[in-house]
C-alpha atoms as a PDB file:
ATOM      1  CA  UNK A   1      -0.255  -6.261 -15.976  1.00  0.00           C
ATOM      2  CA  UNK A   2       1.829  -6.595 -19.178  1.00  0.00           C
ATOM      3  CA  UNK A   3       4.786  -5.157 -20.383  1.00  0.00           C
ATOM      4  CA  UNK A   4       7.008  -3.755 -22.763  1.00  0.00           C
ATOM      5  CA  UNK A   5      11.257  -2.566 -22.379  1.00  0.00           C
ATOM      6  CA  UNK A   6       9.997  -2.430 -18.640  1.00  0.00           C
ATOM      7  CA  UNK A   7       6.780  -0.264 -18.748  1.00  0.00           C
ATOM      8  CA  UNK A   8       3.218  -1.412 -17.809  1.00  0.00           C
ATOM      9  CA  UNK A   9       1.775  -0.710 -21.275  1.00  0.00           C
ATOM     10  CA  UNK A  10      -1.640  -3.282 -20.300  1.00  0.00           C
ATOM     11  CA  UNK A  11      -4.300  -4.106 -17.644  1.00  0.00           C
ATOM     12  CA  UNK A  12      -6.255  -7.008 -18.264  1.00  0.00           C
ATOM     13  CA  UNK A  13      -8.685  -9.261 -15.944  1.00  0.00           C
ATOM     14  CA  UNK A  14      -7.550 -12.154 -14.128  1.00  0.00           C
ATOM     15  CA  UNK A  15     -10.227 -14.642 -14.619  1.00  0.00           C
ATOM     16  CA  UNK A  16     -12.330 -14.893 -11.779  1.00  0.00           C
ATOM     17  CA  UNK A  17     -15.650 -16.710 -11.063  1.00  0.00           C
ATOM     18  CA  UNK A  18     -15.829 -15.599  -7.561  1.00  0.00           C
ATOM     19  CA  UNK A  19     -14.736 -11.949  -8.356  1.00  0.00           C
ATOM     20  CA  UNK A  20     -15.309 -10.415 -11.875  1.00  0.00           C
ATOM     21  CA  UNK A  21     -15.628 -13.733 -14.005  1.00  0.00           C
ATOM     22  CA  UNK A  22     -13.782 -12.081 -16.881  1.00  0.00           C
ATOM     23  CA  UNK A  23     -14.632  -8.295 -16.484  1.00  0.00           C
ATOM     24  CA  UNK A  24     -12.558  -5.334 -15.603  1.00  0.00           C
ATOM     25  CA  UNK A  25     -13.637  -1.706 -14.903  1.00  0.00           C
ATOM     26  CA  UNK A  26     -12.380   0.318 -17.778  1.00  0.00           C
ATOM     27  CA  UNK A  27     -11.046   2.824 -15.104  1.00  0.00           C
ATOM     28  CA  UNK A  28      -9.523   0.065 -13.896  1.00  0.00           C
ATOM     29  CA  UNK A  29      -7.897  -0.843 -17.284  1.00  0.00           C
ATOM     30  CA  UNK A  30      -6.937   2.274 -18.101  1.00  0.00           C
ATOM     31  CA  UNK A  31      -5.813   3.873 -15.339  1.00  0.00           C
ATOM     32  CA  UNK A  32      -2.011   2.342 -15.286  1.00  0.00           C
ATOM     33  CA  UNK A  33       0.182   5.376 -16.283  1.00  0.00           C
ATOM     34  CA  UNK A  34       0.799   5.979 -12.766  1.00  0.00           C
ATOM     35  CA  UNK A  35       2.647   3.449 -12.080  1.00  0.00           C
ATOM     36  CA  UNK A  36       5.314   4.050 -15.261  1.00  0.00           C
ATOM     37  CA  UNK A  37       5.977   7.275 -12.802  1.00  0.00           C
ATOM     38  CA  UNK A  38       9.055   8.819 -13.917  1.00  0.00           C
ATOM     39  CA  UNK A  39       9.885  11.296 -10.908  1.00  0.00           C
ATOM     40  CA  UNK A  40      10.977   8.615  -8.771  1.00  0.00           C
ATOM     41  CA  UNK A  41      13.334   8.808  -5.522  1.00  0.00           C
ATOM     42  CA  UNK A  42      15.924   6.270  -6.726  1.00  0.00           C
ATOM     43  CA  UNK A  43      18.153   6.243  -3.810  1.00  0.00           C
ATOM     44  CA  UNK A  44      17.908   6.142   0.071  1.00  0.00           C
ATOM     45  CA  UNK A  45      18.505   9.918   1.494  1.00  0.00           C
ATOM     46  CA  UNK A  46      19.318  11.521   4.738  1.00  0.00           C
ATOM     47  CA  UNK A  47      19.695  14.810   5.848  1.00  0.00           C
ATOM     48  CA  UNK A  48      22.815  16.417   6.079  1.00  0.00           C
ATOM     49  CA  UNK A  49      23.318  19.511   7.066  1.00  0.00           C
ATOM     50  CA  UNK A  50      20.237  21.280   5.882  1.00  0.00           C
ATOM     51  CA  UNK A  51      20.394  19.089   3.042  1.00  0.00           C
ATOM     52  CA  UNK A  52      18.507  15.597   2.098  1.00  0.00           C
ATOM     53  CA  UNK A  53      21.642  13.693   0.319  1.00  0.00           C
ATOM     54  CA  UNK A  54      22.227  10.284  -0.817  1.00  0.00           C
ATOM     55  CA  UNK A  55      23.347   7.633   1.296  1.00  0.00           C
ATOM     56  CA  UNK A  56      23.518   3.337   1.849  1.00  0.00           C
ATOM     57  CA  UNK A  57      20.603   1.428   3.105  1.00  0.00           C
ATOM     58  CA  UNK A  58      21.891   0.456   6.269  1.00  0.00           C
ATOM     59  CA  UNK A  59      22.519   4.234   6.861  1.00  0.00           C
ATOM     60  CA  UNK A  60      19.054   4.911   5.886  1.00  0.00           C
ATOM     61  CA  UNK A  61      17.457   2.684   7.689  1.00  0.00           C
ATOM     62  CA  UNK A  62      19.776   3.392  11.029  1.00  0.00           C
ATOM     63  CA  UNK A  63      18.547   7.111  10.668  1.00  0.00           C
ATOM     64  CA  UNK A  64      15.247   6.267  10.467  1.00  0.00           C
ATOM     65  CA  UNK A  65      15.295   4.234  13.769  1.00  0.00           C
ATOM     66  CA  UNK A  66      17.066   6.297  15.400  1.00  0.00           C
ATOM     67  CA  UNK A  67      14.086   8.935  14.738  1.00  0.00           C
ATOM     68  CA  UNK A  68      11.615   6.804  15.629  1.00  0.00           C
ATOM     69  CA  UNK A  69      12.380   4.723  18.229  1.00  0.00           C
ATOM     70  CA  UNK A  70      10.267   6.124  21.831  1.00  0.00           C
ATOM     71  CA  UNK A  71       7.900   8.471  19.707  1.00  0.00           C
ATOM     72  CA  UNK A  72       4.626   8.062  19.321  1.00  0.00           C
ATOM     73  CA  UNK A  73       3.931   7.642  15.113  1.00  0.00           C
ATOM     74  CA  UNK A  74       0.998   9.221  13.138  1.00  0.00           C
ATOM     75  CA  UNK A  75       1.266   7.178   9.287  1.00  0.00           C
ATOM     76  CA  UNK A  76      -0.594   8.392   6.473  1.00  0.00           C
ATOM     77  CA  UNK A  77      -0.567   5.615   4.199  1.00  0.00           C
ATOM     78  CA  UNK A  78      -1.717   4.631   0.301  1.00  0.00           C
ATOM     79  CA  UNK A  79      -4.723   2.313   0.248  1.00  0.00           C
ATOM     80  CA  UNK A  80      -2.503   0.933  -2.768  1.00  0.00           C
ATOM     81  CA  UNK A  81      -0.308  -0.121  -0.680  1.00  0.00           C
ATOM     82  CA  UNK A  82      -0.454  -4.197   0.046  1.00  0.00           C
ATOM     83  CA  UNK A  83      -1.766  -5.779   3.051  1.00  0.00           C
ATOM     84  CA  UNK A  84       2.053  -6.823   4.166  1.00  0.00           C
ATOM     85  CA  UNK A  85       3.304  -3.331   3.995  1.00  0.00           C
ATOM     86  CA  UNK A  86      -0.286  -1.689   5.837  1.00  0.00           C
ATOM     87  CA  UNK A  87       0.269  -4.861   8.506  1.00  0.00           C
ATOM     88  CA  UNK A  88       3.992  -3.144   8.914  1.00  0.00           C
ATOM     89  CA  UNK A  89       3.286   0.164   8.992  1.00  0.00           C
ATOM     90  CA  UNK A  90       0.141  -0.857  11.736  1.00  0.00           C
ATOM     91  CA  UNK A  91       3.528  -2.020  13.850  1.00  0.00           C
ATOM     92  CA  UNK A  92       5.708   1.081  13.383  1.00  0.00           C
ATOM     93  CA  UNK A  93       2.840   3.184  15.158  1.00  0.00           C
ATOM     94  CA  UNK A  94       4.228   2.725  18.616  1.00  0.00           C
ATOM     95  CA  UNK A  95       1.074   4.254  20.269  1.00  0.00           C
ATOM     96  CA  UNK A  96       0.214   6.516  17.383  1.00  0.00           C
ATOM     97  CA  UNK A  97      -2.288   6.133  14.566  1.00  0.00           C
ATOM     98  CA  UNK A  98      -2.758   5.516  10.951  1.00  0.00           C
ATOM     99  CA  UNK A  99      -5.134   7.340   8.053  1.00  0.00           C
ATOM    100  CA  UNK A 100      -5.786   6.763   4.399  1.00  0.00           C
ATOM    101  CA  UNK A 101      -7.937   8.567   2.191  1.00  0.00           C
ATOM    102  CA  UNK A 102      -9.810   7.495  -1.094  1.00  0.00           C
ATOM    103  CA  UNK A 103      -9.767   8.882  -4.600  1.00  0.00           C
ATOM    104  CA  UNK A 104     -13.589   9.211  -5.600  1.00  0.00           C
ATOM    105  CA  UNK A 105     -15.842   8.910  -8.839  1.00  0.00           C
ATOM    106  CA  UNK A 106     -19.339   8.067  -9.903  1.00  0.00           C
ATOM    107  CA  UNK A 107     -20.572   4.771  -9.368  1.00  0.00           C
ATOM    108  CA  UNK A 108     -21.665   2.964 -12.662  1.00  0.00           C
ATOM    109  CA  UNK A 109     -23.660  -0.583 -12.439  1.00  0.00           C
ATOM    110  CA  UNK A 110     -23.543  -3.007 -15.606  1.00  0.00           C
ATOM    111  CA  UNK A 111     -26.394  -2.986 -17.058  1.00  0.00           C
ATOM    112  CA  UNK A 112     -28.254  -6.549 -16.610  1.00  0.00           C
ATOM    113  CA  UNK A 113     -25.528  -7.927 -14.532  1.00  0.00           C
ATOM    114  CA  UNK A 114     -26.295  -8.269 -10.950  1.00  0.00           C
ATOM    115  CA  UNK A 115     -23.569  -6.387  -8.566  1.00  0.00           C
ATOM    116  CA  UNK A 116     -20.748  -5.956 -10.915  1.00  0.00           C
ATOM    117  CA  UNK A 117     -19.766  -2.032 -11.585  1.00  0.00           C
ATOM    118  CA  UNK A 118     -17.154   0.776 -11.474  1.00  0.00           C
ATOM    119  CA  UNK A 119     -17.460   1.143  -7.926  1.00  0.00           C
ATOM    120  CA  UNK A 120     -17.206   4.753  -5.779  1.00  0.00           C
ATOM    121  CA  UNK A 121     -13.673   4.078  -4.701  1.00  0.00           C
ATOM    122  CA  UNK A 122     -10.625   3.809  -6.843  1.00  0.00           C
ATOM    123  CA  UNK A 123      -8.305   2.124  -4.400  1.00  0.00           C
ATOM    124  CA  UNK A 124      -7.396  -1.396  -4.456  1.00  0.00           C
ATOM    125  CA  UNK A 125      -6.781  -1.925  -0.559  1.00  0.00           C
ATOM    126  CA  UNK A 126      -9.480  -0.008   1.453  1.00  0.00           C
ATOM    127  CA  UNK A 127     -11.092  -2.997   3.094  1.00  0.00           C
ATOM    128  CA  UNK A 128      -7.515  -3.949   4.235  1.00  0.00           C
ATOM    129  CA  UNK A 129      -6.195  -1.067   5.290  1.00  0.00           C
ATOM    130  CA  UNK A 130      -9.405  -0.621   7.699  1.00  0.00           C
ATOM    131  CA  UNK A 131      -9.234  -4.377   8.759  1.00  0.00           C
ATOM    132  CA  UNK A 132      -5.470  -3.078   9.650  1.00  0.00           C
ATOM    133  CA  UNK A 133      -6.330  -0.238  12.257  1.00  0.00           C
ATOM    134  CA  UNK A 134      -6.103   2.214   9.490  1.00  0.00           C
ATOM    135  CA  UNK A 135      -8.908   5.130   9.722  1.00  0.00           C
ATOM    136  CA  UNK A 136     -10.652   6.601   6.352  1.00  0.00           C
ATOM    137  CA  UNK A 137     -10.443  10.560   5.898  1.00  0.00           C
ATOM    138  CA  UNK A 138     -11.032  13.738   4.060  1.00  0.00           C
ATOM    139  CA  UNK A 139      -8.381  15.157   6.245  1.00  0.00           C
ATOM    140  CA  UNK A 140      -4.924  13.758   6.159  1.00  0.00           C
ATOM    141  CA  UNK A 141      -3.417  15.250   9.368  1.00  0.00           C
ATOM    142  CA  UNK A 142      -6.160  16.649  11.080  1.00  0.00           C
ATOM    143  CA  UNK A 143      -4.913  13.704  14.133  1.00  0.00           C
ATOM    144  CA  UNK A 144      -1.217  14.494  13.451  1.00  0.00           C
ATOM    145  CA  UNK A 145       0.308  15.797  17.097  1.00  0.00           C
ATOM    146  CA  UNK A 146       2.986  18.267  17.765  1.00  0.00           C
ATOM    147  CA  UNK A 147       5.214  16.218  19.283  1.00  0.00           C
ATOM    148  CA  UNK A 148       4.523  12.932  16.886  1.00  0.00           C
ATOM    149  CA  UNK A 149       6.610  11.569  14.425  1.00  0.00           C
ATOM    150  CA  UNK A 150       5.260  11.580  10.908  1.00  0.00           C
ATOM    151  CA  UNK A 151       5.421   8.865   8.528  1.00  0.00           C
ATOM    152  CA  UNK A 152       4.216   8.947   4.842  1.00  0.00           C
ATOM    153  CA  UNK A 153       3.741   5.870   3.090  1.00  0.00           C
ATOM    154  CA  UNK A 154       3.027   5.863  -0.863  1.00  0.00           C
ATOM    155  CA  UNK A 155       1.004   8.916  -0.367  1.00  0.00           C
ATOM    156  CA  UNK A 156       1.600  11.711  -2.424  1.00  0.00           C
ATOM    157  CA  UNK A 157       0.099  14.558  -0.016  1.00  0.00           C
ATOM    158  CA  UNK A 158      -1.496  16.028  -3.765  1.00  0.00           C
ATOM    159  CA  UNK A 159      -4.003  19.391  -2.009  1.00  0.00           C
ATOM    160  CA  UNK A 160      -2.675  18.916   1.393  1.00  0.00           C
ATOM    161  CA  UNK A 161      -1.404  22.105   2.988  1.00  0.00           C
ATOM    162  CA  UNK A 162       2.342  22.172   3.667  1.00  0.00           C
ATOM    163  CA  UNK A 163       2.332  24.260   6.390  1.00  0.00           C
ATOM    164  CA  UNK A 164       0.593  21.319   8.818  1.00  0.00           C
ATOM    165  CA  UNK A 165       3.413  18.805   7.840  1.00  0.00           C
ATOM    166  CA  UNK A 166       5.202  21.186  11.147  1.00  0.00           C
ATOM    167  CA  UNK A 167       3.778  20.144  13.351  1.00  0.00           C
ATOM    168  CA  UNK A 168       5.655  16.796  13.185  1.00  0.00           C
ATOM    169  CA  UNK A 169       8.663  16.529  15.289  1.00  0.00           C
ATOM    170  CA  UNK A 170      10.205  14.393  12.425  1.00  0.00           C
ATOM    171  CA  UNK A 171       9.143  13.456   8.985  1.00  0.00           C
ATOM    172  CA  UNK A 172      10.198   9.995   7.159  1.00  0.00           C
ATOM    173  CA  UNK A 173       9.068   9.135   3.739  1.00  0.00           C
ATOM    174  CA  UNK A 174       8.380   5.110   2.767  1.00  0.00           C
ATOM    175  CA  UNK A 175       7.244   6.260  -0.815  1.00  0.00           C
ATOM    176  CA  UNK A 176       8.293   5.941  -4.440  1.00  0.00           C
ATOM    177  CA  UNK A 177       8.094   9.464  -5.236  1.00  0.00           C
ATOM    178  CA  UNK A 178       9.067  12.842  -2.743  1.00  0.00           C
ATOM    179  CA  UNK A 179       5.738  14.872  -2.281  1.00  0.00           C
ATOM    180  CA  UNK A 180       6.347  18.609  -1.832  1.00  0.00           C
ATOM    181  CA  UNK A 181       4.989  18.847   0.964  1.00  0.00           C
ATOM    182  CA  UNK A 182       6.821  16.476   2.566  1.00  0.00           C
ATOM    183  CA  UNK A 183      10.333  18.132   1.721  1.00  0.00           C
ATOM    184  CA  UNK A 184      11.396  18.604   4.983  1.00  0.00           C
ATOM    185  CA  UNK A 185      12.286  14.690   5.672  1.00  0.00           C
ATOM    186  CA  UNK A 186      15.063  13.788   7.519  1.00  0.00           C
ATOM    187  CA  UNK A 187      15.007  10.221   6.246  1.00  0.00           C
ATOM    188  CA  UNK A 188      13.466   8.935   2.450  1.00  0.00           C
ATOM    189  CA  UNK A 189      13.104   5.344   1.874  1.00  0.00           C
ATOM    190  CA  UNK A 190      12.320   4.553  -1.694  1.00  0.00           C
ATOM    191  CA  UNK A 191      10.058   1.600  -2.483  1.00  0.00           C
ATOM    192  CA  UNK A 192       8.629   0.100  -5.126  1.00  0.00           C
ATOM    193  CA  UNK A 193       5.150   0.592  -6.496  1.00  0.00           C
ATOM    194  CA  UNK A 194       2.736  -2.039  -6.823  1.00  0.00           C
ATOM    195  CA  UNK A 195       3.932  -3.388 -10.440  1.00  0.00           C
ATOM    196  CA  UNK A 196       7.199  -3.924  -9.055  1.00  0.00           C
ATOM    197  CA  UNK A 197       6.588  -6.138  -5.551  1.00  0.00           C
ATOM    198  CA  UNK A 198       4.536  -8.659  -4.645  1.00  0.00           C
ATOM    199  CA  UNK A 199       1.627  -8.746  -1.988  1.00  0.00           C
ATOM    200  CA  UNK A 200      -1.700  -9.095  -1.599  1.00  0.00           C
ATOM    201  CA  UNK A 201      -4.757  -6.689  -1.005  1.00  0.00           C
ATOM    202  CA  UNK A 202      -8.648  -6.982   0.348  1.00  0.00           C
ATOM    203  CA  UNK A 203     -11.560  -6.233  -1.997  1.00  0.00           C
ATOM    204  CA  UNK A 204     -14.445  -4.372  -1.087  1.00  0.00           C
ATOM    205  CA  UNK A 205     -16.486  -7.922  -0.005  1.00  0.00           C
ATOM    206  CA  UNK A 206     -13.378  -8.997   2.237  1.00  0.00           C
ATOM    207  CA  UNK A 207     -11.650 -11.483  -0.701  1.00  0.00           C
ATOM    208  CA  UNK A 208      -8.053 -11.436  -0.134  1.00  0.00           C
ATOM    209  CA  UNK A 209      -6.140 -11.681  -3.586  1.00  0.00           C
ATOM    210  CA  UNK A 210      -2.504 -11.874  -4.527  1.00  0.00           C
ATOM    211  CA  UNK A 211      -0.589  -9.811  -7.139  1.00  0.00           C
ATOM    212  CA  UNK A 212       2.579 -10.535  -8.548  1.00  0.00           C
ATOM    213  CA  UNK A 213       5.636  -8.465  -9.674  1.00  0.00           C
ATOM    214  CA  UNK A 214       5.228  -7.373 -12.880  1.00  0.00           C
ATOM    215  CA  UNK A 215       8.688  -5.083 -13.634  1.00  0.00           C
ATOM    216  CA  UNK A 216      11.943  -4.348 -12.679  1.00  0.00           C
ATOM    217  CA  UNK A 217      11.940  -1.332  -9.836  1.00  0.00           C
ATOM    218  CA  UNK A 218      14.648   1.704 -10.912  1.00  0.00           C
ATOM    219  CA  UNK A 219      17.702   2.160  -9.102  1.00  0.00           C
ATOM    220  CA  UNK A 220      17.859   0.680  -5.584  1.00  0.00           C
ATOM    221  CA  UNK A 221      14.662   0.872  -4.789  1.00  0.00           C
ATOM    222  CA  UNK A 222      13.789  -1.973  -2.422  1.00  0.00           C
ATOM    223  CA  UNK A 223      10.016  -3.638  -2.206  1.00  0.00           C
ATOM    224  CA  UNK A 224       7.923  -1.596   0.683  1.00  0.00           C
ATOM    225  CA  UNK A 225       7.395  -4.866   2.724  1.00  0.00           C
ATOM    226  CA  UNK A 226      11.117  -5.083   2.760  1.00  0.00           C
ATOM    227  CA  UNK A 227      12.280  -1.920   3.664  1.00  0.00           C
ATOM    228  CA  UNK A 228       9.550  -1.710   6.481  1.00  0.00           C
ATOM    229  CA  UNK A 229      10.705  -5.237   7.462  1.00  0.00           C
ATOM    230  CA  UNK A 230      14.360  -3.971   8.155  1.00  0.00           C
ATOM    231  CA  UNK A 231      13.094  -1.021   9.779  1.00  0.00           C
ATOM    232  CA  UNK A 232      11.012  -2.731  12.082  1.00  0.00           C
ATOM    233  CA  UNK A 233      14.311  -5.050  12.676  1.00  0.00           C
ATOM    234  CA  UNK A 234      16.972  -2.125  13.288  1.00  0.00           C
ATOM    235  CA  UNK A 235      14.191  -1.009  16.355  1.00  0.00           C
ATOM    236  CA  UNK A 236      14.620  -4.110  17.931  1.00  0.00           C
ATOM    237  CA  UNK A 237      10.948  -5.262  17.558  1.00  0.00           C
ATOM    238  CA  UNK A 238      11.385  -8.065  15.397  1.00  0.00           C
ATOM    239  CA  UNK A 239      13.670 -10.038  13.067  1.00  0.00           C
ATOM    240  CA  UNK A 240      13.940  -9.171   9.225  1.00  0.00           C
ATOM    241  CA  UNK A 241      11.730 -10.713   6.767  1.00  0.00           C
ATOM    242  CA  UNK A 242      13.125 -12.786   3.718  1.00  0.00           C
ATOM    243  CA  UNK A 243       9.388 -13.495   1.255  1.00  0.00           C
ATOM    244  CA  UNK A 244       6.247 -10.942   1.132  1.00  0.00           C
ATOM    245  CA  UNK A 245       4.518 -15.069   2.452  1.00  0.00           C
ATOM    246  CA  UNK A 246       6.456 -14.347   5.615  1.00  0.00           C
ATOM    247  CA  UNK A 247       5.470 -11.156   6.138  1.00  0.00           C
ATOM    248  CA  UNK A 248       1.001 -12.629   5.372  1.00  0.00           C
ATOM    249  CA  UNK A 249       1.742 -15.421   7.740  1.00  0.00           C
ATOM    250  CA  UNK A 250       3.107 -13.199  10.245  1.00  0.00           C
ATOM    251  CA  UNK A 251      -0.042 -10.722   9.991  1.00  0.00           C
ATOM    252  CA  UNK A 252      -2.344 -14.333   9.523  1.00  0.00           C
ATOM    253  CA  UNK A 253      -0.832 -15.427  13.172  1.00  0.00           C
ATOM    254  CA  UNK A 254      -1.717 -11.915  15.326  1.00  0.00           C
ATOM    255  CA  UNK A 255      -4.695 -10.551  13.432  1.00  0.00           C
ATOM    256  CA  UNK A 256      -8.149 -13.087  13.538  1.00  0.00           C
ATOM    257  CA  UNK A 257      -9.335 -11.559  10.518  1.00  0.00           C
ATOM    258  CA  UNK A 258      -6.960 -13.370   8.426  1.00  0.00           C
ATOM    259  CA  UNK A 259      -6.695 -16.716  10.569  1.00  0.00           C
ATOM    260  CA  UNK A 260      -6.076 -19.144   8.504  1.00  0.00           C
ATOM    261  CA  UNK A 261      -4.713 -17.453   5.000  1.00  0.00           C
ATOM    262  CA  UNK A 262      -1.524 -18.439   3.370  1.00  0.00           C
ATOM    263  CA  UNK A 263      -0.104 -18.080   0.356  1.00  0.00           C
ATOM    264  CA  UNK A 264      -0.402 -21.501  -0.379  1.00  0.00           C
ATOM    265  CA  UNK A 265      -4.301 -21.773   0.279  1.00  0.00           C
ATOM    266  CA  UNK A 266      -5.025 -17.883  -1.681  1.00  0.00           C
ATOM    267  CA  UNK A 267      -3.772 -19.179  -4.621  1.00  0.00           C
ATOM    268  CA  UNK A 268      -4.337 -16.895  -7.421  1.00  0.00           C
ATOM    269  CA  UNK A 269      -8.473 -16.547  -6.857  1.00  0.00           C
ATOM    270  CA  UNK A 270      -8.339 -15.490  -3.321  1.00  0.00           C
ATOM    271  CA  UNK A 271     -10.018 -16.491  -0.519  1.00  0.00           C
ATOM    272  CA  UNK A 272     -12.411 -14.418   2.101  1.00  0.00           C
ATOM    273  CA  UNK A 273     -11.082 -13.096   5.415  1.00  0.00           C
ATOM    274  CA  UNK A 274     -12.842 -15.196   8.672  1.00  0.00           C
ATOM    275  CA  UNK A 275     -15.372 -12.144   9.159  1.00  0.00           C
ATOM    276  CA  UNK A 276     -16.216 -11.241   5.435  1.00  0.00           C
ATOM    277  CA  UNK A 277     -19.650 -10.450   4.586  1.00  0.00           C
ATOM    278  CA  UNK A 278     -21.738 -13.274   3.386  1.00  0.00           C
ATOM    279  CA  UNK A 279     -22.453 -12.791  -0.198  1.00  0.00           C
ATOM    280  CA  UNK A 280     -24.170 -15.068  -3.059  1.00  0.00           C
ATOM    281  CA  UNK A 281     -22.625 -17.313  -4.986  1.00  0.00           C
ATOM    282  CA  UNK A 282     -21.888 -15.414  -8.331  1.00  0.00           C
ATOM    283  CA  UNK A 283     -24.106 -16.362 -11.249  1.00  0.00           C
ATOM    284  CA  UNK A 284     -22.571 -17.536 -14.636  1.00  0.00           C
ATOM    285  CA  UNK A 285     -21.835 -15.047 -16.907  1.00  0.00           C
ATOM    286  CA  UNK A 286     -22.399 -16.134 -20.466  1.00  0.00           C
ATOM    287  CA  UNK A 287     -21.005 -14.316 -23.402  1.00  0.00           C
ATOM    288  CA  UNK A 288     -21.332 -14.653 -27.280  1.00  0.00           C
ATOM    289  CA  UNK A 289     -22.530 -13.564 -30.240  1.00  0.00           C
ATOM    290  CA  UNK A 290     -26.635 -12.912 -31.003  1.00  0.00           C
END
């Protein structure tokens, strides 16, 4: 990701043998407005009053405890969100569950270069948000209960109808922007988007990669791996993390998947989770002028 004054104004390919070698999707390339988003929530909110208003952290993050400590938690989370912050969320649910869904588009192979292509889904983290207890849906809160609390997590709830967000005792938003339908919050949390933390995510074969920050997050918005961190901290489950590489090695020691993975030993190519599927060693791609 490159920048200019502070906006993503470039994608390019990290050079990869075991990945793309030096290819990127032009969806992929192109597709980086999003996160120059300009509606964002810039402060922590609670409600007041009828009212969601302004408020510190520590209030913020006491509020949000407060609602969710004994309930059972349904999360509807962003596949763009980073392993760290799905591992997180996975421990928030308290008995509850977690869904994602996918943005979809046509497939579209290469031509004359084996298994390289815009692929069907156009989310960075959907092998690790399954390999996190996270289901796939068409249906965002089709499993959301009457009585659970419900937590939305960098997702922007775009054709969802309102009127099922009710059915949620309580609603808390982890997110960097305030979805409509999710107005009624009694807690917001703002976070940063994925140019502005680090983390890692899971590609479609099971290769664990890193990404780095690449700007400065607005206001006091705090990374998502962070503010879920404290939150997990003010309910008593665990202490605070410090580094995104405490948070993997955390999620590395409890889930066998990713036995083994550090920071250290991903380096910037990645490495596969234990139970990836076996693939072939890619083939050199050679490039130059006829």
């Amino acid at each position: 990701m490159e920048t200019r004054e502070n906006q993503i104004v470039r994608m390019r390919p990290r050079p990869n043998e075991n990945v793309n070698a030096f290819f990127m999707c032009d969806w992929g390339r192109l597709n980086y407005r999003w996160m120059n988003e300009k509606n964002r929530i810039e402060q922590p909110m609670v409600r007041r009053d009828g009212t969601l208003s302004t408020t510190t952290w520590e209030a913020a993050i006491s509020g949000a405890a407060s609602v969710l400590n004994g309930k059972k938690v349904f999360v509807v989370a962003s596949p763009m969100l980073s392993n760290e912050s799905l591992f997180l969320l996975s421990e928030l649910m308290q008995g509850g569950s977690g869904v994602f869904r996918v943005a979809e588009g046509e497939e579209a192979p290469l031509a004359g270069v084996e298994d390289l292509a815009l692929r069907r889904e156009r989310a960075a983290n959907v092998y690790g948000a399954e390999k996190l207890g996270f289901q796939r849906t068409t249906d965002l809160l089709s499993g959301l209960g009457r009585d659970d609390v419900l937590l939305i997590a960098g997702e922007d709830l775009v054709g969802v109808d309102a009127s099922a967000v009710s059915r949620a005792s309580d609603v808390i938003v982890i997110s960097s922007v305030l979805a409509d339908a999710a107005s009624r919050a009694s807690v917001v949390l703002p976070i940063a988007n994925f140019s502005e933390e680090e983390g890692t995510v899971t590609n479609l074969r099971g290769r664990v990669q890193r990404f780095t920050q690449a700007r400065q997050a607005p206001g006091d918005t705090r990374p998502s791996w962070l503010v879920l961190g404290d939150l997990l901290g003010a309910m008593g489950k665990q202490t605070s993390f410090f580094l995104p590489s405490e948070v993997f090695a955390r999620l590395a020691s409890v889930n066998k998947s990713f036995a083994g993975l550090s920071y250290d030993t991903l380096g910037f190519k990645g490495l596969p989770l234990v139970d990836a599927p076996q693939t072939s060693p890619k083939s050199q791609i050679a490039v130059g002028a006829a």
